[in-house]
Protein backbone atom coordinates (compact mmCIF):
# COMPACT_ATOMS: atom_id res chain seq x y z
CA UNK A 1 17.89 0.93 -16.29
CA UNK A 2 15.66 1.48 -13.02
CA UNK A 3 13.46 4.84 -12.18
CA UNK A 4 12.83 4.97 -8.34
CA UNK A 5 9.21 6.45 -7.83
CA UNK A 6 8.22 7.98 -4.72
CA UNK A 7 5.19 9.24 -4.07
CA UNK A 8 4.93 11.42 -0.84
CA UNK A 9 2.13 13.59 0.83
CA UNK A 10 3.48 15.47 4.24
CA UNK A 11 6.15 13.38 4.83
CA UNK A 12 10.11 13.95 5.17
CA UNK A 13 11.51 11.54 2.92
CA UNK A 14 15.27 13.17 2.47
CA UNK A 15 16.82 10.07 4.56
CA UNK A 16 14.85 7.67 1.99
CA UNK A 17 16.64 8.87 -1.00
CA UNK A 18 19.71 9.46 0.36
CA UNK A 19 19.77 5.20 1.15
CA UNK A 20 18.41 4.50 -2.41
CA UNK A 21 20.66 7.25 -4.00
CA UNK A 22 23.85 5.59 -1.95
CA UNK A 23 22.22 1.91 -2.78
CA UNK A 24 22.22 2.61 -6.85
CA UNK A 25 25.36 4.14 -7.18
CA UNK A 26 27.42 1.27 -5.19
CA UNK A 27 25.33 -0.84 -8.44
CA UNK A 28 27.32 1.08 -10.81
CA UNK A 29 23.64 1.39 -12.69
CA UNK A 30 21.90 3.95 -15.02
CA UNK A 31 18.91 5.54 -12.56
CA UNK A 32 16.93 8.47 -11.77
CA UNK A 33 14.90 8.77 -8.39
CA UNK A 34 11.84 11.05 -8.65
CA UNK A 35 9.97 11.86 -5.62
CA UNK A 36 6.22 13.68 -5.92
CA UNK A 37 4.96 15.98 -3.61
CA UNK A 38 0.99 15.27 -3.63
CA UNK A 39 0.52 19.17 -2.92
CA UNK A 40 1.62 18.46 0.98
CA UNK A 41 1.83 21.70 3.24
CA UNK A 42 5.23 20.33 5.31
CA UNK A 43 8.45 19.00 5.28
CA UNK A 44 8.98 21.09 1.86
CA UNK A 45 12.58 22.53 3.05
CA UNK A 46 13.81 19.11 4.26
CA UNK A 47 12.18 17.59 1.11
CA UNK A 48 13.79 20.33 -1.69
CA UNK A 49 17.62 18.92 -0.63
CA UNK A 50 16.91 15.76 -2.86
CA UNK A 51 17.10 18.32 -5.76
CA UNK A 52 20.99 18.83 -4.87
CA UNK A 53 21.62 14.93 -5.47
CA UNK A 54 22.78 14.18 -9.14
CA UNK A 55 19.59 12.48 -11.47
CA UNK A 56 17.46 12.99 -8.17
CA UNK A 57 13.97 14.93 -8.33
CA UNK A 58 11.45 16.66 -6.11
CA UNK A 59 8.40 18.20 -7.12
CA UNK A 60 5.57 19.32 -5.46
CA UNK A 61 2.32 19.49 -6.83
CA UNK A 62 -0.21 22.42 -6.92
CA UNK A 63 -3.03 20.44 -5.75
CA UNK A 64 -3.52 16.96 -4.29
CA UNK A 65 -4.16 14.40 -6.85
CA UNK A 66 -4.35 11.08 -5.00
CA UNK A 67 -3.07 8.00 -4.97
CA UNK A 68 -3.47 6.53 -7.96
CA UNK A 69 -3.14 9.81 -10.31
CA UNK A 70 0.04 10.30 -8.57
CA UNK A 71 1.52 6.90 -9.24
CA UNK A 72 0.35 7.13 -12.85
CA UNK A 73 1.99 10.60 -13.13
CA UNK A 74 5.67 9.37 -11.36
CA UNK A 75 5.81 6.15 -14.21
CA UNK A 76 4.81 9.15 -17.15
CA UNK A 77 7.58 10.92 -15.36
CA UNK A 78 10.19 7.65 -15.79
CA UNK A 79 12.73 7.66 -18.32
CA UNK A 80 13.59 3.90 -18.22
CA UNK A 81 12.04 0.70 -18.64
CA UNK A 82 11.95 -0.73 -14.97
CA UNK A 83 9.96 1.14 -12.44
CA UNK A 84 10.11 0.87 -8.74
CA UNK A 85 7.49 2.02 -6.70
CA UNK A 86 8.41 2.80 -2.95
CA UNK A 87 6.14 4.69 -0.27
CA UNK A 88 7.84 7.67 1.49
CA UNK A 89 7.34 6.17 5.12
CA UNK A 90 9.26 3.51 3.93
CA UNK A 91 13.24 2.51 4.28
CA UNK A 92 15.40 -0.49 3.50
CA UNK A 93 15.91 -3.32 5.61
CA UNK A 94 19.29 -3.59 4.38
CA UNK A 95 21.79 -2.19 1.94
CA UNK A 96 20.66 -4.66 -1.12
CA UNK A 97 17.06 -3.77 -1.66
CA UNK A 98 18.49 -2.16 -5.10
CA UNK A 99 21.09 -4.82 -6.19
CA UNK A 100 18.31 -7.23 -5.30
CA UNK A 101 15.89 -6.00 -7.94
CA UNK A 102 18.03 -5.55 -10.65
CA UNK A 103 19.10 -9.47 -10.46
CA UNK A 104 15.05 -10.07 -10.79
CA UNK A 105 15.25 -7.66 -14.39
CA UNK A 106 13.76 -9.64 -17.29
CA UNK A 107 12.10 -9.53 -20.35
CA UNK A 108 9.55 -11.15 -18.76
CA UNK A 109 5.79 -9.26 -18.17
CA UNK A 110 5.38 -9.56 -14.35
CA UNK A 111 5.92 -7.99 -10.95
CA UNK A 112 8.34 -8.47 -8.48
CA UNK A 113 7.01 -7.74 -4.76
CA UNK A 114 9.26 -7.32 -2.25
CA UNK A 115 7.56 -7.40 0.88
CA UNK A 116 7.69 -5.02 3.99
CA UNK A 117 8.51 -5.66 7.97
CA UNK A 118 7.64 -3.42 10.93
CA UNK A 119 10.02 -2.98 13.89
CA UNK A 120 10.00 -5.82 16.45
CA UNK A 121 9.83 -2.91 19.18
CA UNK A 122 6.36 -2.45 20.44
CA UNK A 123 5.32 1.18 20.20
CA UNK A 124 3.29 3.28 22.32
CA UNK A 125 -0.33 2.35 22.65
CA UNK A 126 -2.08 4.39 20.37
CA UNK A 127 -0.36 2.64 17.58
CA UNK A 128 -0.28 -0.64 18.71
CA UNK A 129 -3.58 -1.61 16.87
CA UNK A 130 -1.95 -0.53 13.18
CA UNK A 131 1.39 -2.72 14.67
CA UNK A 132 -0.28 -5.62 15.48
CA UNK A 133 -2.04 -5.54 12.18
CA UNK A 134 0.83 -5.36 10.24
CA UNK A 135 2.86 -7.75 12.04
CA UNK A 136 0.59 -10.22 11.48
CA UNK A 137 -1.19 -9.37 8.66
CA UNK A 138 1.31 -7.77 6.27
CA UNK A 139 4.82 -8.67 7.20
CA UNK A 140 4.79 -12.10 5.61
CA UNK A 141 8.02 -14.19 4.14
CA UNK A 142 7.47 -14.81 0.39
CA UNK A 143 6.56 -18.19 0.55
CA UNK A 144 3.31 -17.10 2.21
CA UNK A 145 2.59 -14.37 0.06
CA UNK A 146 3.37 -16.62 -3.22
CA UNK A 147 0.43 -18.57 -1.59
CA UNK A 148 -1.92 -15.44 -2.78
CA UNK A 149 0.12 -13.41 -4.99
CA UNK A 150 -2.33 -11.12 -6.09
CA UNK A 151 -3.93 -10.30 -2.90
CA UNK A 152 -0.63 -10.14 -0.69
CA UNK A 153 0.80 -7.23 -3.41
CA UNK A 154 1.12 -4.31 -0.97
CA UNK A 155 2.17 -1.26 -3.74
CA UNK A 156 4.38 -0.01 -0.77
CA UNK A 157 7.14 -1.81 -2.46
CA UNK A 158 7.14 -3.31 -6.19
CA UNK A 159 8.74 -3.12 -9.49
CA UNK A 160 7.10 -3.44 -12.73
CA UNK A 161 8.36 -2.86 -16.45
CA UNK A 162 6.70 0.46 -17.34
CA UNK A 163 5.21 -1.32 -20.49
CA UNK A 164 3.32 -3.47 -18.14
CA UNK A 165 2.37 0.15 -16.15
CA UNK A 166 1.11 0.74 -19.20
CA UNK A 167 -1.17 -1.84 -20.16
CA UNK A 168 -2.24 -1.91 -16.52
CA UNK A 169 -2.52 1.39 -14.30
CA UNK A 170 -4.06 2.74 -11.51
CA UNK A 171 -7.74 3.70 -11.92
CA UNK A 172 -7.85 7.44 -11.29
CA UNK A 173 -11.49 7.47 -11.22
CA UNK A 174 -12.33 5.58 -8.28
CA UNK A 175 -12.90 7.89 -5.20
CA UNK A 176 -9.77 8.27 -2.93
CA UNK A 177 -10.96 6.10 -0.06
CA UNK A 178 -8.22 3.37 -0.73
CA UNK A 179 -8.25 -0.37 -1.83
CA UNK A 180 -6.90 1.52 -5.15
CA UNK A 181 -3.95 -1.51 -4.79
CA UNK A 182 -6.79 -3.89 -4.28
CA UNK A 183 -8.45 -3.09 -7.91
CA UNK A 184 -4.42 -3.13 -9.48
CA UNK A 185 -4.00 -6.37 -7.87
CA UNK A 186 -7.36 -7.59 -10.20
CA UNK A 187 -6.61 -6.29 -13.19
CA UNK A 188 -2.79 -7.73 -13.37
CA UNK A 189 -4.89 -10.59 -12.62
CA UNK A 190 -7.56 -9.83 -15.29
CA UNK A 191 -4.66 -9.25 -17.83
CA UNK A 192 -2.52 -12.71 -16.52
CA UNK A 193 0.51 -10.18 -15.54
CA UNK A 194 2.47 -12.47 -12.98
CA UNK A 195 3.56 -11.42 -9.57
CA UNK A 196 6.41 -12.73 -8.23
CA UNK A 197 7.08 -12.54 -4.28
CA UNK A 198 10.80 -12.14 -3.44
CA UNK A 199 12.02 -11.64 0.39
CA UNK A 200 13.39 -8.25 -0.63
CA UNK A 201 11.54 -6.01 2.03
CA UNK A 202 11.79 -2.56 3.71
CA UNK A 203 10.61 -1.32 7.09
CA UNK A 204 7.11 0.51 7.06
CA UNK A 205 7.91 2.94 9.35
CA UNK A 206 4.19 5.21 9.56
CA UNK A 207 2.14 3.32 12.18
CA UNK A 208 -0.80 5.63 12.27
CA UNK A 209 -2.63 6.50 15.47
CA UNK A 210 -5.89 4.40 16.76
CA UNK A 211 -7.99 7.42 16.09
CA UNK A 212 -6.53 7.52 12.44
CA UNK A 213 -6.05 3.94 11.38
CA UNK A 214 -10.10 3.23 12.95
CA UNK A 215 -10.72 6.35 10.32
CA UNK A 216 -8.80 5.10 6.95
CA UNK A 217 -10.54 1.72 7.80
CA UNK A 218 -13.36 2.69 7.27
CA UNK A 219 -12.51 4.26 4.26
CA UNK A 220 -11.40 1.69 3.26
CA UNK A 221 -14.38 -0.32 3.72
CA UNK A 222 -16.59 2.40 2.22
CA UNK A 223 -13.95 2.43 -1.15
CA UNK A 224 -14.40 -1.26 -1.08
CA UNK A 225 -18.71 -1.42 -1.63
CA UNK A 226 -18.18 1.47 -4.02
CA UNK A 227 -15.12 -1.38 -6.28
CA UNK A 228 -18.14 -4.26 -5.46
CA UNK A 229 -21.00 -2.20 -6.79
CA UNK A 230 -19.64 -0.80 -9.31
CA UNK A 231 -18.74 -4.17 -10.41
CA UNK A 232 -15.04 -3.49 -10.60
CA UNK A 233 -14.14 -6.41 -8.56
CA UNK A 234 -16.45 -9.54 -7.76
CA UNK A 235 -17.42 -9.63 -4.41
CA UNK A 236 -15.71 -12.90 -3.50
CA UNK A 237 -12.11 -11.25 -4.58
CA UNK A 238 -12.37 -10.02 -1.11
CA UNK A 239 -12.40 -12.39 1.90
CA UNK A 240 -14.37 -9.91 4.06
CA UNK A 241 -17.16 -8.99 1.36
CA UNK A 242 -16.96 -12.89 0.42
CA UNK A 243 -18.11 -13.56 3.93
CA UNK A 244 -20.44 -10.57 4.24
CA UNK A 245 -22.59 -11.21 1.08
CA UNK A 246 -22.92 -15.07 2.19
CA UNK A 247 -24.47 -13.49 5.45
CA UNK A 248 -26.57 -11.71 3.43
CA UNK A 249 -27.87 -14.36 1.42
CA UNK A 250 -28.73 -15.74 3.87
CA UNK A 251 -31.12 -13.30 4.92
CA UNK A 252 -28.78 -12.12 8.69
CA UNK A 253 -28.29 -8.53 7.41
CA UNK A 254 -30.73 -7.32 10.25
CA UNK A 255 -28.91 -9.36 12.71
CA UNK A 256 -25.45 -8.18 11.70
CA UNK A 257 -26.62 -4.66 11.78
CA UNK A 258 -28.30 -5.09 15.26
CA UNK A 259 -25.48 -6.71 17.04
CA UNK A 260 -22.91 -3.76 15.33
CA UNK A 261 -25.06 -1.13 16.66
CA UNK A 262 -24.80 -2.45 20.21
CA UNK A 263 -21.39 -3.86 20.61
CA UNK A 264 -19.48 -0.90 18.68
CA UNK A 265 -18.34 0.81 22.12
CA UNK A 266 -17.56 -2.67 23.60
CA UNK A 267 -15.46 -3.71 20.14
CA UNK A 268 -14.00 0.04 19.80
CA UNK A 269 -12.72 0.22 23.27
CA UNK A 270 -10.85 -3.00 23.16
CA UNK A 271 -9.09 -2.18 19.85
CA UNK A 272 -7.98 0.96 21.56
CA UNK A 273 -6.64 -0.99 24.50
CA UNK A 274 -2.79 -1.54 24.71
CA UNK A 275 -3.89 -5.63 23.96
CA UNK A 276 -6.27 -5.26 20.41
CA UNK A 277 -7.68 -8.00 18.95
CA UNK A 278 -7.20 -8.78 15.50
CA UNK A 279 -10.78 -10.98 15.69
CA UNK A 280 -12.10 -8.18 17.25
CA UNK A 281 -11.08 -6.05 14.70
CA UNK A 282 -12.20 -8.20 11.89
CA UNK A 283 -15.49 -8.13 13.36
CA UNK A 284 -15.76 -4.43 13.66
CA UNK A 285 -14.47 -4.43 10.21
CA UNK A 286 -17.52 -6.95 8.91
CA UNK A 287 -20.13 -5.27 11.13
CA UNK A 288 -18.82 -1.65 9.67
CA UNK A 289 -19.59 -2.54 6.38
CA UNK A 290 -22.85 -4.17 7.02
CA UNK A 291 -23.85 -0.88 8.43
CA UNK A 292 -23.09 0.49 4.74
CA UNK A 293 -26.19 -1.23 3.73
């Protein structure tokens, strides 16, 4: 019936299962939960009691693999036909996330997205940047999302049929920058593979630190010129690299990269500030990748 697929990379994720484990047997359903351990250094004691739970797994790998070898490796793992993917830092909003996605079980080739929330309690100021972000960028009812399906599938939280896994995987051979969900998110496009938005959502509970989140960012933004020039997405899939290859057509590169250059302290130490601007951030965001160029 349903294989739960966790991948997890120094992270406790013990309370996780134990919900999901709780969640599918009150559903009286066939299900195995496998969790993979992408060759993490901690949490390996805490981690190693899923193995005492009955069709539960935990394995740790030798060597770190990435995101998108590991995902491909948990749905080889799967013994059934319905795959849901969940990130360790992640944890139910309520006690029918499970019974919830087995009423969305067809025959039919799509994806069901569930959607995530973060806590309504503002954190401490380092992560308020990654909060505010996700709040309002993320954490959107499925009417919204439904508006952009392809784009507004986070991987966090999804179930596919592994026969559509099949047909449409994650690329292992991109670098492991992120934007790995961005390129899955074009090909079930590419390939006319539905995805359906349902208000089905858990918490995202790792808000990383300003120092961290600035860092993955760009990483982000670097993994998303390599997709572009590789010509693994278009550039107007994007809304930032739509915008930034208009500028450069029209010949403001230099400008862009000037005005970067100078105003990176000012933009930096505002998104470190306990109030961050999302514009702010979206314009460090379009001046770091002109600075790529």
């Amino acid at each position: 019936m349903l294989s739960i697929l966790i991948p997890t990379y120094n992270y406790n994720v013990f309370k996780l299962v134990n919900v999901l484990y709780n969640q599918a047997k009150e559903a009286k359903i066939e299900f195995e939960i496998i969790v993979l351990d992408d060759g993490s250094q901690k949490f390996h004691s805490e981690n190693n009691k899923i193995n005492e739970f009955q069709f539960c797994t935990y394995e740790i790998l030798k060597v770190n693999i990435g995101r998108s070898a590991i995902r491909n490796l948990l749905a080889n793992k799967a013994a059934f036909d319905n795959l849901l993917f969940l990130d360790s830092d992640t944890i139910p909003v309520d006690n029918n996330l499970i019974s919830n996605y087995i009423l969305q079980i067809t025959e039919e080739e799509k994806i069901i997205s569930g959607g995530i929330l973060y806590s309504k309690l503002k954190p401490q100021k380092s992560q308020i940047l990654r909060w505010n972000y996700g709040n309002s960028r993320e954490a959107l009812s499925a009417e919204i999302r439904e508006k952009n399906p392809y784009l507004r599938l986070l991987t966090l939280n999804f179930m596919i049929k592994k026969l559509v896994f099949e047909k449409v995987s994650f690329n292992e051979n991109i670098p492991n920058l992120r934007h790995e969900d961005t390129l899955f998110s074009y090909e079930l496009k590419n390939h006319n593979i539905r995805v359906e938005h349902i208000e089905n959502p858990v918490y995202h509970l790792g808000l990383d630190e300003f120092e961290s989140a600035i860092k993955k960012e760009n990483e982000s933004l670097i993994a998303l010129k390599f997709l572009i020039e590789s010509q693994l997405i278009p550039s107007d899939y994007i809304g930032l690299s739509k915008l930034f290859y208009r500028l450069k057509k029209m010949q403001v590169l230099f400008v862009l990269k000037v005005f970067y250059k100078i105003t990176k302290p000012f933009l930096l130490k505002n998104l470190a500030s306990k109030n961050p601007s999302l514009f702010i951030f979206d314009i460090y965001r379009l001046g770091y990748f002109g600075s790529l160029f």
